[in-house]
Protein backbone atom coordinates (compact mmCIF):
# COMPACT_ATOMS: atom_id res chain seq x y z
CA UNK A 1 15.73 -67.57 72.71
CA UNK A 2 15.23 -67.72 76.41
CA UNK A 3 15.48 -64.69 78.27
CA UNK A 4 18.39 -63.86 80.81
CA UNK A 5 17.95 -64.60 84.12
CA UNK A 6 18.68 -61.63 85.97
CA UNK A 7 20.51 -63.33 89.45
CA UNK A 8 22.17 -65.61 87.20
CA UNK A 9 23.62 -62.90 84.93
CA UNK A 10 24.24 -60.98 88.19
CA UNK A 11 26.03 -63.98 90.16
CA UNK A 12 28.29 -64.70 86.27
CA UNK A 13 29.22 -61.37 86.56
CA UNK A 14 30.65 -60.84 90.06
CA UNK A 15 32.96 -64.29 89.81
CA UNK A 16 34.40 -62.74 86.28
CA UNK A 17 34.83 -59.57 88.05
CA UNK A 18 36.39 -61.08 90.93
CA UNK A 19 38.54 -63.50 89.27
CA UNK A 20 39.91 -60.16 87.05
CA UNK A 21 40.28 -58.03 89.90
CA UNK A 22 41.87 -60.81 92.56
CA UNK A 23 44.24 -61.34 89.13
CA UNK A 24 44.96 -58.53 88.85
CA UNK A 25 45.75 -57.96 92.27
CA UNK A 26 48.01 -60.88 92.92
CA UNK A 27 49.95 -60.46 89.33
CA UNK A 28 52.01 -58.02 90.92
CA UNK A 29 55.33 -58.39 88.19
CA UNK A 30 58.79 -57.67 89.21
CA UNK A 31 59.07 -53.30 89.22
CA UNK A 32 62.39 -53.74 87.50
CA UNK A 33 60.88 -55.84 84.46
CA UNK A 34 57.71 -53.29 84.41
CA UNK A 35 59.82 -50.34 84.14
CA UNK A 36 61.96 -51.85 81.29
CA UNK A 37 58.77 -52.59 79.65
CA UNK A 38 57.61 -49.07 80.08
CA UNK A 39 60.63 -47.35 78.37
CA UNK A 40 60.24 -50.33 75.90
CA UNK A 41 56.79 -48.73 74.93
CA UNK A 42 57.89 -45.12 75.52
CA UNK A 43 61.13 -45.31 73.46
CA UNK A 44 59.30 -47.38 70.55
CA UNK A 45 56.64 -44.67 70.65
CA UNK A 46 59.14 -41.55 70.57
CA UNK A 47 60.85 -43.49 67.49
CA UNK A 48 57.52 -43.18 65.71
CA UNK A 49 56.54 -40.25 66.73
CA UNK A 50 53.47 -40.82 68.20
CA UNK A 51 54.44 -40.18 71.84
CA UNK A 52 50.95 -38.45 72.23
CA UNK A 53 51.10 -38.76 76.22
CA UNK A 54 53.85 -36.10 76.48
CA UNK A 55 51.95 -33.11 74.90
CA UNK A 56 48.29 -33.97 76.81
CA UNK A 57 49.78 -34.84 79.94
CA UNK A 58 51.47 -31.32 79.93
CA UNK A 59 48.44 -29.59 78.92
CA UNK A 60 46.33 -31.39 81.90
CA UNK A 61 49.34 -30.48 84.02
CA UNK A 62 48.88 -26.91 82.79
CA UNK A 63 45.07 -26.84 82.69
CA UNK A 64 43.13 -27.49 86.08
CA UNK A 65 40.05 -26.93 84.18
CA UNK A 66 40.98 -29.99 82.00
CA UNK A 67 43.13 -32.18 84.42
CA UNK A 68 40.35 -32.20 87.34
CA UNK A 69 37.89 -33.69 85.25
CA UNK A 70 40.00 -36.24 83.60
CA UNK A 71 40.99 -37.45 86.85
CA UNK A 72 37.72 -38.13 87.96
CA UNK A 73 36.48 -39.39 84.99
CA UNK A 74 39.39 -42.23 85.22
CA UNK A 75 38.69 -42.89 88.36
CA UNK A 76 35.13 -43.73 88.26
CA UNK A 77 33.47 -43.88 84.60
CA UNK A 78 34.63 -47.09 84.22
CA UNK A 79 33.15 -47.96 86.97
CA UNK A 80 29.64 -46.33 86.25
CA UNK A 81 29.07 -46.65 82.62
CA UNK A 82 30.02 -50.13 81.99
CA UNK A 83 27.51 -51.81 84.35
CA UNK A 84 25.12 -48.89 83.40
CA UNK A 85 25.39 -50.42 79.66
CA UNK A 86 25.25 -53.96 80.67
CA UNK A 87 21.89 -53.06 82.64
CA UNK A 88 20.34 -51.35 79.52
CA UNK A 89 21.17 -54.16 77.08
CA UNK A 90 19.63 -56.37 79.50
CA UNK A 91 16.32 -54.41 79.82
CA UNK A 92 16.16 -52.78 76.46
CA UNK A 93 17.94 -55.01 74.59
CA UNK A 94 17.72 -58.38 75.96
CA UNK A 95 18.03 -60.30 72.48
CA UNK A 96 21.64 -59.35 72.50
CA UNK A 97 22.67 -58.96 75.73
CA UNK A 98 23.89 -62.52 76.34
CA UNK A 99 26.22 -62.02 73.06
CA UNK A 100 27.66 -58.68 74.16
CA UNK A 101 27.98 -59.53 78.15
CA UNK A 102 30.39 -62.61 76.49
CA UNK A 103 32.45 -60.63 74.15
CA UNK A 104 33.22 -58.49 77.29
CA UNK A 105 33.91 -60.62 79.57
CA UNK A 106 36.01 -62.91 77.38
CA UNK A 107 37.98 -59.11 76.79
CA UNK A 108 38.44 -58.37 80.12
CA UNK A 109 40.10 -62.01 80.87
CA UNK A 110 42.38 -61.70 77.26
CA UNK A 111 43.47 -58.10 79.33
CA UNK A 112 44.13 -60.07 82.48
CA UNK A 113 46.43 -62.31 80.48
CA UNK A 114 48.09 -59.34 79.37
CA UNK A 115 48.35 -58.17 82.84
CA UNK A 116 50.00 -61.24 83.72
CA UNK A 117 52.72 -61.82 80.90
CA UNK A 118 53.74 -58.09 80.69
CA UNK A 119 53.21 -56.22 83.43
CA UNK A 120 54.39 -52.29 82.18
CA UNK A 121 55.13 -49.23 84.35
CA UNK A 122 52.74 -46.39 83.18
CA UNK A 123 54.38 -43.35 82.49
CA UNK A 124 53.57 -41.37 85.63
CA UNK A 125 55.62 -43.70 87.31
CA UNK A 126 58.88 -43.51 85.33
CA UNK A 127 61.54 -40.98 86.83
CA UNK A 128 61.10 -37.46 86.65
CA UNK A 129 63.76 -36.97 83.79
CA UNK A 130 61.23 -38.64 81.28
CA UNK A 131 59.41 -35.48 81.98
CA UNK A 132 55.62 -37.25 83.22
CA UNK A 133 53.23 -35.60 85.82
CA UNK A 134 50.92 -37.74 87.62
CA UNK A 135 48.07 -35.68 87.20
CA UNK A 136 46.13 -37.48 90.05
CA UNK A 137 48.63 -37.37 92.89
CA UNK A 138 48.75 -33.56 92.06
CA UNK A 139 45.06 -32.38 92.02
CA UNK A 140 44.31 -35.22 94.96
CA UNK A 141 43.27 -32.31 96.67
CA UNK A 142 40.12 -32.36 94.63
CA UNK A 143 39.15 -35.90 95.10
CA UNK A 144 39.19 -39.43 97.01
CA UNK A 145 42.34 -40.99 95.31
CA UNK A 146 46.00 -40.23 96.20
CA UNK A 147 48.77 -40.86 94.70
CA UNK A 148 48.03 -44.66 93.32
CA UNK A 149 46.22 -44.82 90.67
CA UNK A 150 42.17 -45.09 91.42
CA UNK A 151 42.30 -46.43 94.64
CA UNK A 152 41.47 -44.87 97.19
CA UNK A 153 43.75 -42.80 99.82
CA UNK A 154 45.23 -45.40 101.80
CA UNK A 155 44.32 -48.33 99.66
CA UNK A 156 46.95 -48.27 96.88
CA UNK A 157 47.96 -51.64 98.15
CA UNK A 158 44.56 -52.83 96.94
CA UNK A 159 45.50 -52.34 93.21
CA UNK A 160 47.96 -53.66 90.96
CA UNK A 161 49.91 -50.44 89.28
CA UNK A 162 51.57 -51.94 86.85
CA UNK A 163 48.11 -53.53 84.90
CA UNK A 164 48.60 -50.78 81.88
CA UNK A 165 49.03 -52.81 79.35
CA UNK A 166 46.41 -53.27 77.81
CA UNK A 167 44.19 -50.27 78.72
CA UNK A 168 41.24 -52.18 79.92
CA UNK A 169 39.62 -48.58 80.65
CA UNK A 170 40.26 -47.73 76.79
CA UNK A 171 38.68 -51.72 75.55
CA UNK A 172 35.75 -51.12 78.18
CA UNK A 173 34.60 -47.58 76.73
CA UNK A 174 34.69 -49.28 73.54
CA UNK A 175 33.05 -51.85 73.97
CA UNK A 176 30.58 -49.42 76.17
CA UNK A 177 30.75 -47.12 72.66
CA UNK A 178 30.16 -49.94 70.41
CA UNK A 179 26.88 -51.02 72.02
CA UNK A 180 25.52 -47.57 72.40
CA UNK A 181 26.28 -47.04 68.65
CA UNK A 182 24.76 -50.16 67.57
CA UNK A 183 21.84 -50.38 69.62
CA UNK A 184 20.96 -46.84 70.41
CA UNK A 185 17.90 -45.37 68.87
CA UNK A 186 18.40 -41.58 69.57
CA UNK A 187 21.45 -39.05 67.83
CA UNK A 188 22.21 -38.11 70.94
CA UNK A 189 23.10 -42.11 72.46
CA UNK A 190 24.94 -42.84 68.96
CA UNK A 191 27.27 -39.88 69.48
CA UNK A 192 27.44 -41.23 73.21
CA UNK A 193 28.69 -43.85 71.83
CA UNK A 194 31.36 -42.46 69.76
CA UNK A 195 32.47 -39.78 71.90
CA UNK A 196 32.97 -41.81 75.13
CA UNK A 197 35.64 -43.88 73.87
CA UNK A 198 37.67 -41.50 72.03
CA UNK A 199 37.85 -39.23 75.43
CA UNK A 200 38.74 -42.26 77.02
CA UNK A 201 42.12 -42.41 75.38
CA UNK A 202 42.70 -38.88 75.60
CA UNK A 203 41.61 -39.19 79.33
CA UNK A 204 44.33 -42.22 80.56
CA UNK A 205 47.16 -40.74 77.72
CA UNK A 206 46.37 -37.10 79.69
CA UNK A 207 46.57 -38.02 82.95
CA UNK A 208 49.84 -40.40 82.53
CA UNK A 209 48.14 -44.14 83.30
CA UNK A 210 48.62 -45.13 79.78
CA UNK A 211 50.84 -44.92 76.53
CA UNK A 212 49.04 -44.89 73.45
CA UNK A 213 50.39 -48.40 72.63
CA UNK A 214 48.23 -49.43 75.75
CA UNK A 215 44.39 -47.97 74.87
CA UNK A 216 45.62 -49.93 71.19
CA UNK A 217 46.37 -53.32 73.00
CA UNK A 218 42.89 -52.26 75.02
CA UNK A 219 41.06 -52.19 71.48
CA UNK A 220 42.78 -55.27 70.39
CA UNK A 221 42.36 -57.60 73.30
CA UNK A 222 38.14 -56.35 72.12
CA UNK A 223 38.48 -57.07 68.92
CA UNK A 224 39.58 -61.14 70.05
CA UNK A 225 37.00 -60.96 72.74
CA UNK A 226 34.98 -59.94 69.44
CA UNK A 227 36.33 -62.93 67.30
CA UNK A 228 36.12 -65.41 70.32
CA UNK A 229 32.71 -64.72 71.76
CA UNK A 230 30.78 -66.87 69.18
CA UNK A 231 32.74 -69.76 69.86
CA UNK A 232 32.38 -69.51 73.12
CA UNK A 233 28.90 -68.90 73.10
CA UNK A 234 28.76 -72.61 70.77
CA UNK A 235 30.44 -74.05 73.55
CA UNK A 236 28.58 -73.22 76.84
CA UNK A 237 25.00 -73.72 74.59
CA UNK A 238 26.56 -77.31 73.67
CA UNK A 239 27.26 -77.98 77.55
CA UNK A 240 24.14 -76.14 78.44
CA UNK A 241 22.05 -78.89 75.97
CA UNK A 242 20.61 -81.79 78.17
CA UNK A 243 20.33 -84.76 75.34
CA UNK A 244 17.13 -86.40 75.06
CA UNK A 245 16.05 -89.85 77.36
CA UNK A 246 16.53 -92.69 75.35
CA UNK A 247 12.59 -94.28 74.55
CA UNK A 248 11.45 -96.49 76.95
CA UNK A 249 11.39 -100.13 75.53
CA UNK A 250 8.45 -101.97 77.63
CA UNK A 251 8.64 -105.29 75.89
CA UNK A 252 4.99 -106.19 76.69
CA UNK A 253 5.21 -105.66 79.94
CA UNK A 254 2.80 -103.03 81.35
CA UNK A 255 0.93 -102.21 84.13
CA UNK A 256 -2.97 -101.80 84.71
CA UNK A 257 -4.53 -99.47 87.47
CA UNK A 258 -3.99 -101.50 91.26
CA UNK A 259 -1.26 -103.74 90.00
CA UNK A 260 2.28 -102.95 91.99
CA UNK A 261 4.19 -105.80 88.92
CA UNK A 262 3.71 -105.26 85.60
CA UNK A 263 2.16 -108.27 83.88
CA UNK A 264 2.65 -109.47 80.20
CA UNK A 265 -0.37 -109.12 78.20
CA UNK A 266 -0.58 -111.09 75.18
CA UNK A 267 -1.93 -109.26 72.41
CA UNK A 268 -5.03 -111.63 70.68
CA UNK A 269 -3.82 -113.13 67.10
CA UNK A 270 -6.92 -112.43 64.64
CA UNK A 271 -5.41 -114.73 61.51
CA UNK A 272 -5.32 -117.56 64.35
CA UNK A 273 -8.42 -116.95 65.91
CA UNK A 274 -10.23 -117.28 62.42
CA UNK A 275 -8.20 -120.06 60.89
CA UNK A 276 -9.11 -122.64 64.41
CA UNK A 277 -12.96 -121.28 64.73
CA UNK A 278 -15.46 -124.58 63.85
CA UNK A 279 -17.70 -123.18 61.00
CA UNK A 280 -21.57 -123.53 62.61
């Protein structure tokens, strides 16, 4: 197995990033059709009773101590661990690194096309009567975003705030959890790898960005990424796969050292030679 070239893995990566993130930039949806979609999810949830966002987004409301940290940990860790994970399959773990950078990549486009076909208002952007803090617009005292998402202060218009559904930060920390599980060595990465995912969910449920039905859609869309990768790994090793020169048929005709034209050489019969020799 040949071993990943590291500007070619780098250069893959940062057109699959930027075709996700100009996506999901420019799939926009209409606000009235993502808010419909939102109460869809909310009201299907409440009918279940498993409307888990209400109770933690309350408590990180209540808890500065618990909201603070959850709001920078959305706003960056998927940012930071990811690539950190890709990076140490690549150097530690280079036999499967080309199979794991293709299951999430192939995840991160399925969530794009989720992006595009349902674009969902996350709860912190329903009206106040649904009874939803956005945890980040009120500690944005204590860091760089406002009251956007993520982004930046100033740069909201840089982000596309209806992408919840799926919960691509929910299918990256799995993914992130499944590879530290799997390939760790150490207790300590192998609960890494179980603990970073589950907080995840807590951490976009908590601070209003997602419904629970969204970090589930995040963990499906990995599980196809999961299903898909092999084939697409088939595929691109089939394309990859120069075929062989068809042999080189010279007829007699070769070429000796000076000559510019190949010559035909005629190859001495013995049966002939013998049968017309004059016996002495």
């Amino acid at each position: 197995m040949r071993k990943p070239r590291r500007w070619a893995e780098l250069s893959l990566i940062a057109v699959v990033y930027a075709a996700y993130s100009g996506g999901r930039l420019l799939v926009t949806g209409d606000e009235a059709s993502a808010v419909a979609h939102g109460l869809t999810v909310l009201r299907f949830e409440e009918g279940l009773g498993i409307d888990a966002e209400h109770p933690l987004n309350r408590w990180f409301t209540d808890v500065p101590a618990l909201g603070v940290p959850a709001d920078f940990a959305y706003a960056s860790l998927h940012y930071l661990v990811t690539p950190a994970v890709l990076v140490w399959l690549f150097r530690r773990r280079p036999a499967h690194y080309r199979a794991a950078r293709t299951w999430l990549m192939l995840s991160t486009l399925l969530g794009l096309v989720g992006f595009t076909l349902l674009p969902t208002c996350p709860p912190r952007l329903l009206g106040a009567a649904h009874g939803f803090t956005d945890t980040m617009a009120h500690f944005s005292a204590y860091g760089w975003w406002g009251g956007e998402a993520s982004a930046p202060r100033g740069l909201g218009g840089l982000t596309n705030q209806y992408a919840a559904m799926p919960s691509l930060h929910v299918g990256w920390a799995l993914w992130c959890g499944t590879m530290l599980w799997r390939y760790g060595r150490t207790p300590p990465t192998k609960a890494l790898g179980l603990a970073y995912p589950l907080v995840t969910v807590l951490v976009v449920m908590g601070t209003a960005n997602h419904y629970l039905l969204d970090a589930v859609a995040g963990a499906a869309v990995v599980g196809a990424g999961l299903l898909l990768a092999p084939y697409a790994l088939r595929l691109a090793d089939r394309i990859r796969t120069t075929p062989e020169a068809p042999p080189v048929v010279s007829g007699g005709w070769e070429t000796s050292a000076g000559e510019r034209i190949p010559g035909q050489r005629s190859v001495p019969n013995t049966a002939d030679d013998t049968s017309s020799a004059t016996p002495g």
